[in-house]
PDB file of N, CA and C in Angstrom:
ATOM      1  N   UNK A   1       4.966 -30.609  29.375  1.00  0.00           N
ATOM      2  CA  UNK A   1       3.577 -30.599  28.951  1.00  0.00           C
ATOM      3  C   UNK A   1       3.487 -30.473  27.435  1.00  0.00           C
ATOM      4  N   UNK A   2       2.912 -31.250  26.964  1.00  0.00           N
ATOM      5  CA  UNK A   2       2.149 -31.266  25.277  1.00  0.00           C
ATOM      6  C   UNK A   2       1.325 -31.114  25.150  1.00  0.00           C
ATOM      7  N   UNK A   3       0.675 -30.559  24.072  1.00  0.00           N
ATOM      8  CA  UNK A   3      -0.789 -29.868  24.235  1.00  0.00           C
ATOM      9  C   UNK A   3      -0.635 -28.778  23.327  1.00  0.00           C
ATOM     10  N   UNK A   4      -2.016 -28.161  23.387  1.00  0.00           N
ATOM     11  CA  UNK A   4      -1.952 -26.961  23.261  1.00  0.00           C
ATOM     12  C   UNK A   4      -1.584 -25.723  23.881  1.00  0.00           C
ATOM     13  N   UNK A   5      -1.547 -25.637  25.206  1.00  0.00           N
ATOM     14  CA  UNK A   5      -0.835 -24.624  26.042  1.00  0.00           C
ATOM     15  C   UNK A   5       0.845 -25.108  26.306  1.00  0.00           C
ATOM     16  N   UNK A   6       1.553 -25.973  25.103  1.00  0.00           N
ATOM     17  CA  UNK A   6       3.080 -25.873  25.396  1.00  0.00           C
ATOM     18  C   UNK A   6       3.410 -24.768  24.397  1.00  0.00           C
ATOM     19  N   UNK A   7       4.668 -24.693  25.050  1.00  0.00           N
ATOM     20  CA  UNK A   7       5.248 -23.545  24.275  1.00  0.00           C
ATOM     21  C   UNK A   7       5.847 -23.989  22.681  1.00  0.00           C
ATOM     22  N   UNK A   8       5.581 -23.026  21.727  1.00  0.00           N
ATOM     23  CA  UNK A   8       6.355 -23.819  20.425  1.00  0.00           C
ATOM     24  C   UNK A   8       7.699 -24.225  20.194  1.00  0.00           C
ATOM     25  N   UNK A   9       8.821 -24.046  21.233  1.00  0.00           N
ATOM     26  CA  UNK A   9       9.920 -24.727  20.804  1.00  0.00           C
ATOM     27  C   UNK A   9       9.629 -26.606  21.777  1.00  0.00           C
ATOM     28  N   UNK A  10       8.575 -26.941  22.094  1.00  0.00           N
ATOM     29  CA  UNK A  10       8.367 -28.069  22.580  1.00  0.00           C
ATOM     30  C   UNK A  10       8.176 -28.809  21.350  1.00  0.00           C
ATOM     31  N   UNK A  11       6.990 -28.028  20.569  1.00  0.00           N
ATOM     32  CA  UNK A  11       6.572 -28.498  19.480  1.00  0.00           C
ATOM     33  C   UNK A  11       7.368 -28.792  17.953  1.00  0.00           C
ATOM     34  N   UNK A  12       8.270 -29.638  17.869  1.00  0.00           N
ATOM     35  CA  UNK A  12       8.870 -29.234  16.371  1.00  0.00           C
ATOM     36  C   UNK A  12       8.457 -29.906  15.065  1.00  0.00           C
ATOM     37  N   UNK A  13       7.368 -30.638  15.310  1.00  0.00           N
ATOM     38  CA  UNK A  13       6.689 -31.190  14.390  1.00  0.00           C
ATOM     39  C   UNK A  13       6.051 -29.630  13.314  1.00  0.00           C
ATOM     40  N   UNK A  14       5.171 -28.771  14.452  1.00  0.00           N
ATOM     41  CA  UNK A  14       5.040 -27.596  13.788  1.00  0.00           C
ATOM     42  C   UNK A  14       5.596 -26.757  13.420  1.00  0.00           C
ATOM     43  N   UNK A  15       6.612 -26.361  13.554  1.00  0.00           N
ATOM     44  CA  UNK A  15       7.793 -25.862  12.897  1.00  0.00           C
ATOM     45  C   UNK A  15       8.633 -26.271  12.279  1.00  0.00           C
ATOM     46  N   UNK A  16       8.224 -27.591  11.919  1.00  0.00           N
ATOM     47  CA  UNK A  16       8.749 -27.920  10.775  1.00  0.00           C
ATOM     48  C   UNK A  16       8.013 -28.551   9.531  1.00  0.00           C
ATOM     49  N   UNK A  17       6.785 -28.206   9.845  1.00  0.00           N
ATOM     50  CA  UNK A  17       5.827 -28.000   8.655  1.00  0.00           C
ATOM     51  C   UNK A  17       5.758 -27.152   8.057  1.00  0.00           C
ATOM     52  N   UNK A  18       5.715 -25.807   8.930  1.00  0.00           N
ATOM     53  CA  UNK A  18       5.472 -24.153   8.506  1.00  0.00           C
ATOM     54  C   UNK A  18       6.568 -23.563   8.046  1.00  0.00           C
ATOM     55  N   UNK A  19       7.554 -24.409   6.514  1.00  0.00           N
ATOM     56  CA  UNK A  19       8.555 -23.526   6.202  1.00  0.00           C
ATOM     57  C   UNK A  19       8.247 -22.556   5.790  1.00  0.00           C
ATOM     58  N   UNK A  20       8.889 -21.605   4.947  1.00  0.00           N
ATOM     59  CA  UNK A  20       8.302 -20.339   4.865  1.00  0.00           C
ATOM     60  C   UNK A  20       8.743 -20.619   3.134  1.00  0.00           C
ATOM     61  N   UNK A  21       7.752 -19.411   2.844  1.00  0.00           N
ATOM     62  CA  UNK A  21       7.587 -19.914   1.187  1.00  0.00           C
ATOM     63  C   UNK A  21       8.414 -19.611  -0.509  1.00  0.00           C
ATOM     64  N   UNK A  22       9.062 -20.232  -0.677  1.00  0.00           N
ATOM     65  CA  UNK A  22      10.204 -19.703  -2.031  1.00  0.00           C
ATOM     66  C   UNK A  22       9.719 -18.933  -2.597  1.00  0.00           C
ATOM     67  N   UNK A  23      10.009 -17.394  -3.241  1.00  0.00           N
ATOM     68  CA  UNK A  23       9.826 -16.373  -3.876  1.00  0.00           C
ATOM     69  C   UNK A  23      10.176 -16.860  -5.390  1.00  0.00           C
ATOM     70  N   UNK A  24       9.857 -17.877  -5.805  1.00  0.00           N
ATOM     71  CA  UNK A  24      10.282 -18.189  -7.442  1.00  0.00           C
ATOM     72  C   UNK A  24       9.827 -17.107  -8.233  1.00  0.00           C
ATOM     73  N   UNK A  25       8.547 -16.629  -7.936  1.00  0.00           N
ATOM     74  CA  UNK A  25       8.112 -15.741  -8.862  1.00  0.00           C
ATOM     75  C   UNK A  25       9.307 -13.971  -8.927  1.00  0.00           C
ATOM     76  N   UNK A  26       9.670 -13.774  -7.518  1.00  0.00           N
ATOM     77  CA  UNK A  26      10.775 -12.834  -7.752  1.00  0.00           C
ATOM     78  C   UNK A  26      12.558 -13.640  -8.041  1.00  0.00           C
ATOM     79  N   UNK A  27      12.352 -14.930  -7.971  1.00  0.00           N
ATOM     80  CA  UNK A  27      13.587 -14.930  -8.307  1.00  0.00           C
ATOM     81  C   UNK A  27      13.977 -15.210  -9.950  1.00  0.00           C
ATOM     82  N   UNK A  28      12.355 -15.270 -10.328  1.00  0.00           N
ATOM     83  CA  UNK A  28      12.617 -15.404 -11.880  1.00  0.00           C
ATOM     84  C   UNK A  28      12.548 -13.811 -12.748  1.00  0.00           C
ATOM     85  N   UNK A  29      11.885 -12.986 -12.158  1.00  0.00           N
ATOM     86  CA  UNK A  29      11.853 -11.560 -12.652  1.00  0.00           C
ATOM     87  C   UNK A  29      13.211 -11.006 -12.567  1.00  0.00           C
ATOM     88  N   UNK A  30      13.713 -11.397 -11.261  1.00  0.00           N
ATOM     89  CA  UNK A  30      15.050 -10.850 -10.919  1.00  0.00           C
ATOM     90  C   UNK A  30      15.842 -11.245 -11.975  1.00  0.00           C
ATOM     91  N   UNK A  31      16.032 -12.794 -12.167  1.00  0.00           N
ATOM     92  CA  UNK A  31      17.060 -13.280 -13.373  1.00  0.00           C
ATOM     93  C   UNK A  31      16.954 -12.819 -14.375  1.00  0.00           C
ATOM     94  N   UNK A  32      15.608 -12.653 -15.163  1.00  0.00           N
ATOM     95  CA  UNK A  32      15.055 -12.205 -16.160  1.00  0.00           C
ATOM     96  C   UNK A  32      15.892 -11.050 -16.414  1.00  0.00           C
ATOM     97  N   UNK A  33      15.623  -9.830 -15.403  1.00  0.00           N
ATOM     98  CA  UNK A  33      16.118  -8.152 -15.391  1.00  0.00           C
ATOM     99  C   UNK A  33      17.833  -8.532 -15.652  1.00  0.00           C
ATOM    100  N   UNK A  34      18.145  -9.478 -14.878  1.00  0.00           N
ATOM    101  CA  UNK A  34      19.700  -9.681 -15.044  1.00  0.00           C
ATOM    102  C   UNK A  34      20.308  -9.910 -16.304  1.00  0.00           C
ATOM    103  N   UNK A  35      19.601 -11.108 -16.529  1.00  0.00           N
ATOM    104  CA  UNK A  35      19.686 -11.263 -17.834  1.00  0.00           C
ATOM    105  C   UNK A  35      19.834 -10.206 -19.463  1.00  0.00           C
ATOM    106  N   UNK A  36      18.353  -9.357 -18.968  1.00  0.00           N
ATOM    107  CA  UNK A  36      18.426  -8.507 -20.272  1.00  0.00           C
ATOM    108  C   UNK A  36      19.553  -7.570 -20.083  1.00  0.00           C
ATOM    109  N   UNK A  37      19.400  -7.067 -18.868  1.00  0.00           N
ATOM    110  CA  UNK A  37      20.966  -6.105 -18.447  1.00  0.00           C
ATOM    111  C   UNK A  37      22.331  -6.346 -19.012  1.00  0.00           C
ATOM    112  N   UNK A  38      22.474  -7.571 -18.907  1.00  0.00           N
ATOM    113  CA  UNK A  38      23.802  -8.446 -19.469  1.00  0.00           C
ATOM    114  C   UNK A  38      23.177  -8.293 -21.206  1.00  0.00           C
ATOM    115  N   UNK A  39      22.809  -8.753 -21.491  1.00  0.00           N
ATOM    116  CA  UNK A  39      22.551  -8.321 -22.742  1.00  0.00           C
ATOM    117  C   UNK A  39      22.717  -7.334 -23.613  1.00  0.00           C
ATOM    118  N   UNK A  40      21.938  -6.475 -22.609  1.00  0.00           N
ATOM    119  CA  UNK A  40      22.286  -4.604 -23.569  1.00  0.00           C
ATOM    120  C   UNK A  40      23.617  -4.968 -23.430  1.00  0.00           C
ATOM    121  N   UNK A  41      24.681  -4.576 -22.472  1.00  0.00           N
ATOM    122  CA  UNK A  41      25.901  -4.059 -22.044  1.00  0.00           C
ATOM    123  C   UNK A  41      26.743  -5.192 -22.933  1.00  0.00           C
ATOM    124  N   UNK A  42      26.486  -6.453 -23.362  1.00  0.00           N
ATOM    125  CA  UNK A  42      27.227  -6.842 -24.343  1.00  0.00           C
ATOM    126  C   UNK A  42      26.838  -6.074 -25.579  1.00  0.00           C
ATOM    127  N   UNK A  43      25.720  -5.987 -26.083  1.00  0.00           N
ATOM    128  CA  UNK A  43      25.577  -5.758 -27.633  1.00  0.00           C
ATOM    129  C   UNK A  43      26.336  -4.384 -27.537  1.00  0.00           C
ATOM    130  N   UNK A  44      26.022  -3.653 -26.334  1.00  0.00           N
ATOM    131  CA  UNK A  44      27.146  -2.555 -26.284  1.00  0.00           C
ATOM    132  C   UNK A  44      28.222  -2.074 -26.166  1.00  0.00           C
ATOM    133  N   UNK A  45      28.945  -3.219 -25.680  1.00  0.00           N
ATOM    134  CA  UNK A  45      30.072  -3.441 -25.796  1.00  0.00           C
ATOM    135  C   UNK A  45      31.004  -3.261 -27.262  1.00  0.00           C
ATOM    136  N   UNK A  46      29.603  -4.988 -27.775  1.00  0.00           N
ATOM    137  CA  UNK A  46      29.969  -5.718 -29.560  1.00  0.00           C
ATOM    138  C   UNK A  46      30.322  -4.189 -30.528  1.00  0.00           C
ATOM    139  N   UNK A  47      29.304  -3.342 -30.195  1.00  0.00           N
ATOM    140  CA  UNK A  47      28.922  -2.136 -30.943  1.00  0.00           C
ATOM    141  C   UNK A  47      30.257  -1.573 -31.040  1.00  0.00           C
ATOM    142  N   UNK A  48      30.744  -0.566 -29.227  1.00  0.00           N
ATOM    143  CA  UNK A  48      31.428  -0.138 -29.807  1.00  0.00           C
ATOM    144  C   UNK A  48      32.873  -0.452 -30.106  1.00  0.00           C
ATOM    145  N   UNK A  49      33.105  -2.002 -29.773  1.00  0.00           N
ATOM    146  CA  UNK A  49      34.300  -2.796 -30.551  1.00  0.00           C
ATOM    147  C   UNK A  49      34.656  -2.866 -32.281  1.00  0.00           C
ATOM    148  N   UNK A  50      33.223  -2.782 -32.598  1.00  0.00           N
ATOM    149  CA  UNK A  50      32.919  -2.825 -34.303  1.00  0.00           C
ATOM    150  C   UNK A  50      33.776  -1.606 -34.667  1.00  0.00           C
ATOM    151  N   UNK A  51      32.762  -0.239 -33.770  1.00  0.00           N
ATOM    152  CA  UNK A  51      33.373   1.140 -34.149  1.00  0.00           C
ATOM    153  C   UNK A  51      35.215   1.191 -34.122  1.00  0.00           C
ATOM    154  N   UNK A  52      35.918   0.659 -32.958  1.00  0.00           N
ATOM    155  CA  UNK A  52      36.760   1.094 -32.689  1.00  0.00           C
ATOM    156  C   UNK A  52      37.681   0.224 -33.695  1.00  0.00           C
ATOM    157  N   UNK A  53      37.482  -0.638 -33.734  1.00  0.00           N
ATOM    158  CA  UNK A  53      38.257  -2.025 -34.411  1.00  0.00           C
ATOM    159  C   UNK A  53      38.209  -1.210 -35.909  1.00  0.00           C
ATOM    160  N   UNK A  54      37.414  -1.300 -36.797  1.00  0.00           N
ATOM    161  CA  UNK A  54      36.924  -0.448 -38.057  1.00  0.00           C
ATOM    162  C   UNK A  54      38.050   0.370 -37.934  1.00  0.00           C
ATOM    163  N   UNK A  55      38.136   1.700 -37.356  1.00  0.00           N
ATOM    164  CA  UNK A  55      39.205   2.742 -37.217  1.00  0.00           C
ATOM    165  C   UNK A  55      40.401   2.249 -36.804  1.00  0.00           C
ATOM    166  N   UNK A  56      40.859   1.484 -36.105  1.00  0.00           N
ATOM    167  CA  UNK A  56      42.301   0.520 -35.839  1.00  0.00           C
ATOM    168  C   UNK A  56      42.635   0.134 -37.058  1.00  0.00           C
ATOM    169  N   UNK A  57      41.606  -0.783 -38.280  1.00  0.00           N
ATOM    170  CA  UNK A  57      42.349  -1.276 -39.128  1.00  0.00           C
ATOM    171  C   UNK A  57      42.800  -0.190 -40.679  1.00  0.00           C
ATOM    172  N   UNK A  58      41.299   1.053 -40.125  1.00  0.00           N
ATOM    173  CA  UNK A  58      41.703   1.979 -41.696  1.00  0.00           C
ATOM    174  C   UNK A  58      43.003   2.845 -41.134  1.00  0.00           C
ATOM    175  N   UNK A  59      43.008   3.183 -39.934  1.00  0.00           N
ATOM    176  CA  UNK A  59      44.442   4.221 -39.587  1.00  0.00           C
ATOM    177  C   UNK A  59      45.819   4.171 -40.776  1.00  0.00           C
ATOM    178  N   UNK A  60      46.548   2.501 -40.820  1.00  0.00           N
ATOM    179  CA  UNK A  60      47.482   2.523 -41.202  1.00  0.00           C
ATOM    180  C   UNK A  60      47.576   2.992 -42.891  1.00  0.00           C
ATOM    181  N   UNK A  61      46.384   2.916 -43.522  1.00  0.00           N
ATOM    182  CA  UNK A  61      45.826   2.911 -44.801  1.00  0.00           C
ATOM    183  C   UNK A  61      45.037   4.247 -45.110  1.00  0.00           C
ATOM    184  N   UNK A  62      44.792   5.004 -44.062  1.00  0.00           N
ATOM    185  CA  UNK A  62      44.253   6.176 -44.268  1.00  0.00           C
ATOM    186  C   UNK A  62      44.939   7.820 -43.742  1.00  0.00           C
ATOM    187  N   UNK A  63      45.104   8.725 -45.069  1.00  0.00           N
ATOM    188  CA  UNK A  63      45.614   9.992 -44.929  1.00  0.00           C
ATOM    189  C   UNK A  63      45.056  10.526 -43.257  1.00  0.00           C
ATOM    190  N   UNK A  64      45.889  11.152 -42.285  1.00  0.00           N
ATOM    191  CA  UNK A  64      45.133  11.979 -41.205  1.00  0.00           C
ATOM    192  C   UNK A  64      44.101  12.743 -41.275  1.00  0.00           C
ATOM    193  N   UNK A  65      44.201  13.448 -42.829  1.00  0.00           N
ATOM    194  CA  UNK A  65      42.877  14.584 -43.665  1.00  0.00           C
ATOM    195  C   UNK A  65      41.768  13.666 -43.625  1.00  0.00           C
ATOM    196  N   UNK A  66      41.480  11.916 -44.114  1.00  0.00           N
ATOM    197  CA  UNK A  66      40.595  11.477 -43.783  1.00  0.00           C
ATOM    198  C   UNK A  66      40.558  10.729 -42.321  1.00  0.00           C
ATOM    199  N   UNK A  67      40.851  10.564 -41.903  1.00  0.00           N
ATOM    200  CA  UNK A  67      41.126   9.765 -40.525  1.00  0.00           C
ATOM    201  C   UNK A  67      40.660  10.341 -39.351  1.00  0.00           C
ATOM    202  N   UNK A  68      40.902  11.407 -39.596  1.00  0.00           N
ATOM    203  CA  UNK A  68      40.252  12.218 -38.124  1.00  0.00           C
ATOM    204  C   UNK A  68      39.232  12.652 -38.050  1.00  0.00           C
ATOM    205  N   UNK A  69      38.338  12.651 -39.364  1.00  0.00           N
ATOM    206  CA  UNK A  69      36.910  13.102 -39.455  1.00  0.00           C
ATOM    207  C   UNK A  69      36.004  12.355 -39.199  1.00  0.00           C
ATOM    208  N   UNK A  70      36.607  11.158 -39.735  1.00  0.00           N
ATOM    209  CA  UNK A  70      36.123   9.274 -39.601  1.00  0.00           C
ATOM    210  C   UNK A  70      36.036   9.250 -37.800  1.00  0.00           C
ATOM    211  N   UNK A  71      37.048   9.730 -36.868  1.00  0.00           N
ATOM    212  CA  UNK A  71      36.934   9.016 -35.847  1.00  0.00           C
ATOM    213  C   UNK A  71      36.150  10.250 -34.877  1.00  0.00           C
ATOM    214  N   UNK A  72      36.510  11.412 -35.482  1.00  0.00           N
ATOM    215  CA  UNK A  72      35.142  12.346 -34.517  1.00  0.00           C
ATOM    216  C   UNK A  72      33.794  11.889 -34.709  1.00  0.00           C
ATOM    217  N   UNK A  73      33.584  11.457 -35.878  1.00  0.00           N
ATOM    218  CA  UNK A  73      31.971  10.629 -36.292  1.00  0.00           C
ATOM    219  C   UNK A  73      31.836   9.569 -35.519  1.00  0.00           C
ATOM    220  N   UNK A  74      32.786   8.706 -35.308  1.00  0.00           N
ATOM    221  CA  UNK A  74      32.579   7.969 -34.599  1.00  0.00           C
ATOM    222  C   UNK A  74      32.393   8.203 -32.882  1.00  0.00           C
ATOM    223  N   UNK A  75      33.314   8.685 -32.798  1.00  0.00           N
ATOM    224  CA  UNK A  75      32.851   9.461 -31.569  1.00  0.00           C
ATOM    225  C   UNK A  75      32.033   9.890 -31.201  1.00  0.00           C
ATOM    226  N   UNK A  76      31.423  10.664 -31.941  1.00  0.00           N
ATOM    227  CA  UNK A  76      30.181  11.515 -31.601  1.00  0.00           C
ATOM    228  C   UNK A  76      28.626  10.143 -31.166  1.00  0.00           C
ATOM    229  N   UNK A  77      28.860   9.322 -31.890  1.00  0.00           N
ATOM    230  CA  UNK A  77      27.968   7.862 -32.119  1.00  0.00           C
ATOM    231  C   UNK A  77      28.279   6.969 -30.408  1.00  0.00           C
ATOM    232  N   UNK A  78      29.590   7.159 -30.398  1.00  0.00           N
ATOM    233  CA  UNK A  78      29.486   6.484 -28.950  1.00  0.00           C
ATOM    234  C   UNK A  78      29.664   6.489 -28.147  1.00  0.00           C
ATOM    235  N   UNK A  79      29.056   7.678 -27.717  1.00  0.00           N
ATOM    236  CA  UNK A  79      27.853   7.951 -26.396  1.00  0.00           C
ATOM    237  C   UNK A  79      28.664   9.208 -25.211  1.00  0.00           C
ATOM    238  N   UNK A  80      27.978   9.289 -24.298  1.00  0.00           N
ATOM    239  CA  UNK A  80      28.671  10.297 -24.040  1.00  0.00           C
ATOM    240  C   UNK A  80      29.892  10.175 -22.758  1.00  0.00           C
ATOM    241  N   UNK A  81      30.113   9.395 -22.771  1.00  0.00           N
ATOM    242  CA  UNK A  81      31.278   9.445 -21.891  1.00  0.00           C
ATOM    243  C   UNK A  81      32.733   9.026 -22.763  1.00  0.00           C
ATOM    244  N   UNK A  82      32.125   8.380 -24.053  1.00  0.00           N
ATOM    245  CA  UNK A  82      33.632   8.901 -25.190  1.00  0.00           C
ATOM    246  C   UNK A  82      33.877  10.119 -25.446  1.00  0.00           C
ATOM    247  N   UNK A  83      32.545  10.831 -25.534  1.00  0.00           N
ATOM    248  CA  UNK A  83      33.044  12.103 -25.767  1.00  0.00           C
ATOM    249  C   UNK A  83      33.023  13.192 -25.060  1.00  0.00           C
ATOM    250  N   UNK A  84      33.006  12.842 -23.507  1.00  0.00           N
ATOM    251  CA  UNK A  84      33.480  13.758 -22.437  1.00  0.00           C
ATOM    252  C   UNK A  84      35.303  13.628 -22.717  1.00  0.00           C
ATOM    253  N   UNK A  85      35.897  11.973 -22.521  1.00  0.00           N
ATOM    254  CA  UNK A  85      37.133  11.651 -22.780  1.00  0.00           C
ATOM    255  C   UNK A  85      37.522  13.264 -24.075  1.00  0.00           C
ATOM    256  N   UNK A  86      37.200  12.679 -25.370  1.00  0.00           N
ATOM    257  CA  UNK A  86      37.882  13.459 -26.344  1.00  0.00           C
ATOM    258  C   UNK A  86      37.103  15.126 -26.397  1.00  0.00           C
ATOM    259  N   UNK A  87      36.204  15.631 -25.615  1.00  0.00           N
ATOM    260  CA  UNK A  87      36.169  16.616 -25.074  1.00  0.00           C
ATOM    261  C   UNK A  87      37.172  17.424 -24.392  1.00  0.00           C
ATOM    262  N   UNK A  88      37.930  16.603 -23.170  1.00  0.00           N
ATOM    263  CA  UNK A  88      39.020  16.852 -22.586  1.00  0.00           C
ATOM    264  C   UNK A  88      40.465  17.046 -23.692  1.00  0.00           C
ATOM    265  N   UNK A  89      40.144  16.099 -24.243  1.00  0.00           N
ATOM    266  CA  UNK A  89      41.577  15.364 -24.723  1.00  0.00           C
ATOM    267  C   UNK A  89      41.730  16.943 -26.222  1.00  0.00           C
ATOM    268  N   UNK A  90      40.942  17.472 -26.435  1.00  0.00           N
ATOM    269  CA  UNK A  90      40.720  18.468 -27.519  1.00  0.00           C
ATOM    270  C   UNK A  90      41.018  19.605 -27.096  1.00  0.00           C
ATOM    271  N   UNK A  91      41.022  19.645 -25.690  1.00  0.00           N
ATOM    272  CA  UNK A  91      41.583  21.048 -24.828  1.00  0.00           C
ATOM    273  C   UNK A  91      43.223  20.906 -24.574  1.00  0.00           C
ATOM    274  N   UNK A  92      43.988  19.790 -24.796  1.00  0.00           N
ATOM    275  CA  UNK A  92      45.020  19.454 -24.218  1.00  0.00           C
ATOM    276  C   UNK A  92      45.577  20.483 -26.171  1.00  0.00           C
ATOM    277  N   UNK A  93      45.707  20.777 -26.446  1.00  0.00           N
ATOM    278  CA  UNK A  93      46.928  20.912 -27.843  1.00  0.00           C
ATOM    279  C   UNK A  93      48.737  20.596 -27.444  1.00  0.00           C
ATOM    280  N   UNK A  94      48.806  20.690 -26.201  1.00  0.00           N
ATOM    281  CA  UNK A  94      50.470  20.411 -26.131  1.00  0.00           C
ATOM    282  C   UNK A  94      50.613  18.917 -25.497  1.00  0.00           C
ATOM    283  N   UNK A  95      48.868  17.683 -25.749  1.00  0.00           N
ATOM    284  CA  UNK A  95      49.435  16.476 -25.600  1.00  0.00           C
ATOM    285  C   UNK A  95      49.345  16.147 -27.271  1.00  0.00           C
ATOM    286  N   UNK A  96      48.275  16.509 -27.414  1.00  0.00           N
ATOM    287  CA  UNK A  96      47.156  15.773 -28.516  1.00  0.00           C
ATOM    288  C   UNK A  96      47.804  17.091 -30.440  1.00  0.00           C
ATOM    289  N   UNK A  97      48.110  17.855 -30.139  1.00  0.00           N
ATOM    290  CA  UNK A  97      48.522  18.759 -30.912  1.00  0.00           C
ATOM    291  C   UNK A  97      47.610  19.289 -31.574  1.00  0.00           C
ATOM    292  N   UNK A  98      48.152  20.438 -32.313  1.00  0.00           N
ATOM    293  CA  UNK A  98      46.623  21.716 -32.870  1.00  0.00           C
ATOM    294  C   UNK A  98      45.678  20.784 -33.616  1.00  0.00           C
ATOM    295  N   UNK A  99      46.372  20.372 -34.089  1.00  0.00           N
ATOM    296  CA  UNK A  99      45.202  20.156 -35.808  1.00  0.00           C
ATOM    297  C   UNK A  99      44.445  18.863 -35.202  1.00  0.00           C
ATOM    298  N   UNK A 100      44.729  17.762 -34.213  1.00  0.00           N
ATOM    299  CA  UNK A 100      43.861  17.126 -33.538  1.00  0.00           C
ATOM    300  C   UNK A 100      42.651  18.137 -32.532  1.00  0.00           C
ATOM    301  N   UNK A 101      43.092  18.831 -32.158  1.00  0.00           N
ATOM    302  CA  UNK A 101      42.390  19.689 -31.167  1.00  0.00           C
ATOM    303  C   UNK A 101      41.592  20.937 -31.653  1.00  0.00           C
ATOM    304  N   UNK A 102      41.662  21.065 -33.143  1.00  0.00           N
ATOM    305  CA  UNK A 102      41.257  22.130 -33.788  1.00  0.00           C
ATOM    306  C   UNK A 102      40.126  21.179 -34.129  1.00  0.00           C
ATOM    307  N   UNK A 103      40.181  20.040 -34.594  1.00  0.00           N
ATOM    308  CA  UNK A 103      39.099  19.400 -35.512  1.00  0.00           C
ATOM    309  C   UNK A 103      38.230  18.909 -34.027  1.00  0.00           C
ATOM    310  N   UNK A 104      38.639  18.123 -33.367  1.00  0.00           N
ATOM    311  CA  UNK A 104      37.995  17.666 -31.987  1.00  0.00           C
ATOM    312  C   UNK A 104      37.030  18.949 -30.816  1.00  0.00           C
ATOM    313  N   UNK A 105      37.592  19.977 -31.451  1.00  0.00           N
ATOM    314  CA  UNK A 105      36.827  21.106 -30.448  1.00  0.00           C
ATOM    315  C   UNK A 105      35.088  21.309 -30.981  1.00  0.00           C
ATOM    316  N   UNK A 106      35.098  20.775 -31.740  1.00  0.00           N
ATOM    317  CA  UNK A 106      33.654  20.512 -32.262  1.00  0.00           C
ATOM    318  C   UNK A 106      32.498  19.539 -31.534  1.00  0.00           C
ATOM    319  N   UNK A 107      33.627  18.656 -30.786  1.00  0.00           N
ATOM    320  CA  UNK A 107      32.814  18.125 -29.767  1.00  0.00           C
ATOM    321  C   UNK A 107      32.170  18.970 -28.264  1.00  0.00           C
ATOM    322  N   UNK A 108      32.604  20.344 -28.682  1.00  0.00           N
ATOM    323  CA  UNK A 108      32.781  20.927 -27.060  1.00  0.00           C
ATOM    324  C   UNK A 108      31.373  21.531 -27.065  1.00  0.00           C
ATOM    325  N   UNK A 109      30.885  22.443 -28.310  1.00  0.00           N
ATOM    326  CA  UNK A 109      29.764  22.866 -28.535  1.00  0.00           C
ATOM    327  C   UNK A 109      28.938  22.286 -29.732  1.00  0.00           C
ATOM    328  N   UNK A 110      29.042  21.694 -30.796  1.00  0.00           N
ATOM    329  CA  UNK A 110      28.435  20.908 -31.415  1.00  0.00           C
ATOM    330  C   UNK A 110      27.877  19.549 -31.438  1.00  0.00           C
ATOM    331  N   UNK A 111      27.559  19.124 -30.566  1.00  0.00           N
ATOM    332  CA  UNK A 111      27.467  17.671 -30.067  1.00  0.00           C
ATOM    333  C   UNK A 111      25.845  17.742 -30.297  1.00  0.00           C
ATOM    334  N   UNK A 112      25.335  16.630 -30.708  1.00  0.00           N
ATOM    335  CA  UNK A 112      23.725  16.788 -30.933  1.00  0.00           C
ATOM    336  C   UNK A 112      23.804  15.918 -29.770  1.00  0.00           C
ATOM    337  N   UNK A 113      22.393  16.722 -28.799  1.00  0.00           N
ATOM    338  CA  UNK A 113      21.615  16.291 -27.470  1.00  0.00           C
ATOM    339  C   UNK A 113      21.295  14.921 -28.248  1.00  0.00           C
ATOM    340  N   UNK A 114      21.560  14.132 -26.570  1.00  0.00           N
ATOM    341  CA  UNK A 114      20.840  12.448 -26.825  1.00  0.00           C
ATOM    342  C   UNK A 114      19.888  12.589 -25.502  1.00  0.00           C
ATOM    343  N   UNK A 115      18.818  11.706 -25.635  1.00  0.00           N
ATOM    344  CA  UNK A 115      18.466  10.589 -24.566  1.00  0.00           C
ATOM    345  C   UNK A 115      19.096  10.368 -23.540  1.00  0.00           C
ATOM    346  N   UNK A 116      18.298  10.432 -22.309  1.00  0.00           N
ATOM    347  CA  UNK A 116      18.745  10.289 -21.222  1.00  0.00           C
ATOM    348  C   UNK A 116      19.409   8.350 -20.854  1.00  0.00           C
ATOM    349  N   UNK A 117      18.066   7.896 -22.012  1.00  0.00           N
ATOM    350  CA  UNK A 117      17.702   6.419 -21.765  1.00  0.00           C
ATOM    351  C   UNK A 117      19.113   5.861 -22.203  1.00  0.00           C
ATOM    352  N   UNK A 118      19.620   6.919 -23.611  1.00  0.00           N
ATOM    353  CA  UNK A 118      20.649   6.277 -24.686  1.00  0.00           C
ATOM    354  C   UNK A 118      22.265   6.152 -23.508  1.00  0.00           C
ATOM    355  N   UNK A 119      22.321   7.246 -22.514  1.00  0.00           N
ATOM    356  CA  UNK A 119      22.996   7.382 -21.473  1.00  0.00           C
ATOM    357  C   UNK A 119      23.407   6.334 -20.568  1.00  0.00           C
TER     358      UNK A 119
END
């Protein structure tokens, strides 16, 4: 029977009119969010490659008296899970030795509060 009282898998003309409708508008917000995401996390990356690279090339050219003050500054700048790392690494004196761990213990209680966002 055809008609109106058949059942809809009789019918596939109508079910195959009634596709169901592309979300472009969320699949462009979505890309969008992706997009900027990828973005930060490179420039943040670029950032702290600049920092680290910078201190790689003054090391061989620079006294330890300046060198280690240079790279706690830097440290302190990028962010806080470098300086949970050299937090730890400042408690070690029989990996890292005194006078690294004397100057680095400044990260343990002197650290200026950031942003949750900067996190």
């Amino acid at each position: 029977p055809v008609g109106p009282l058949a059942p809809s898998f009789i019918q596939p003309q109508q079910a195959a009119s009634q596709s169901p409708p592309v979300p472009t508008l969320t699949l462009s917000k979505s890309l969008s969010k992706t997009l900027k995401r990828l973005l930060k996390t490179l420039t943040r990356a670029l950032y702290l490659l600049s920092l680290s690279s910078t201190l790689l090339l003054l090391y061989p050219l620079t006294p330890s008296s300046t060198f280690l003050p240079l790279l706690v500054s830097s440290v302190e700048v990028s962010g806080a899970a470098v300086i949970k790392l050299f937090q730890w690494a400042s408690s070690r004196p029989d990996m890292f030795g005194a006078k690294f761990c004397a100057l680095f213990k400044r990260l343990q209680d002197e650290t200026k509060p950031h942003r949750f966002k900067h996190t």
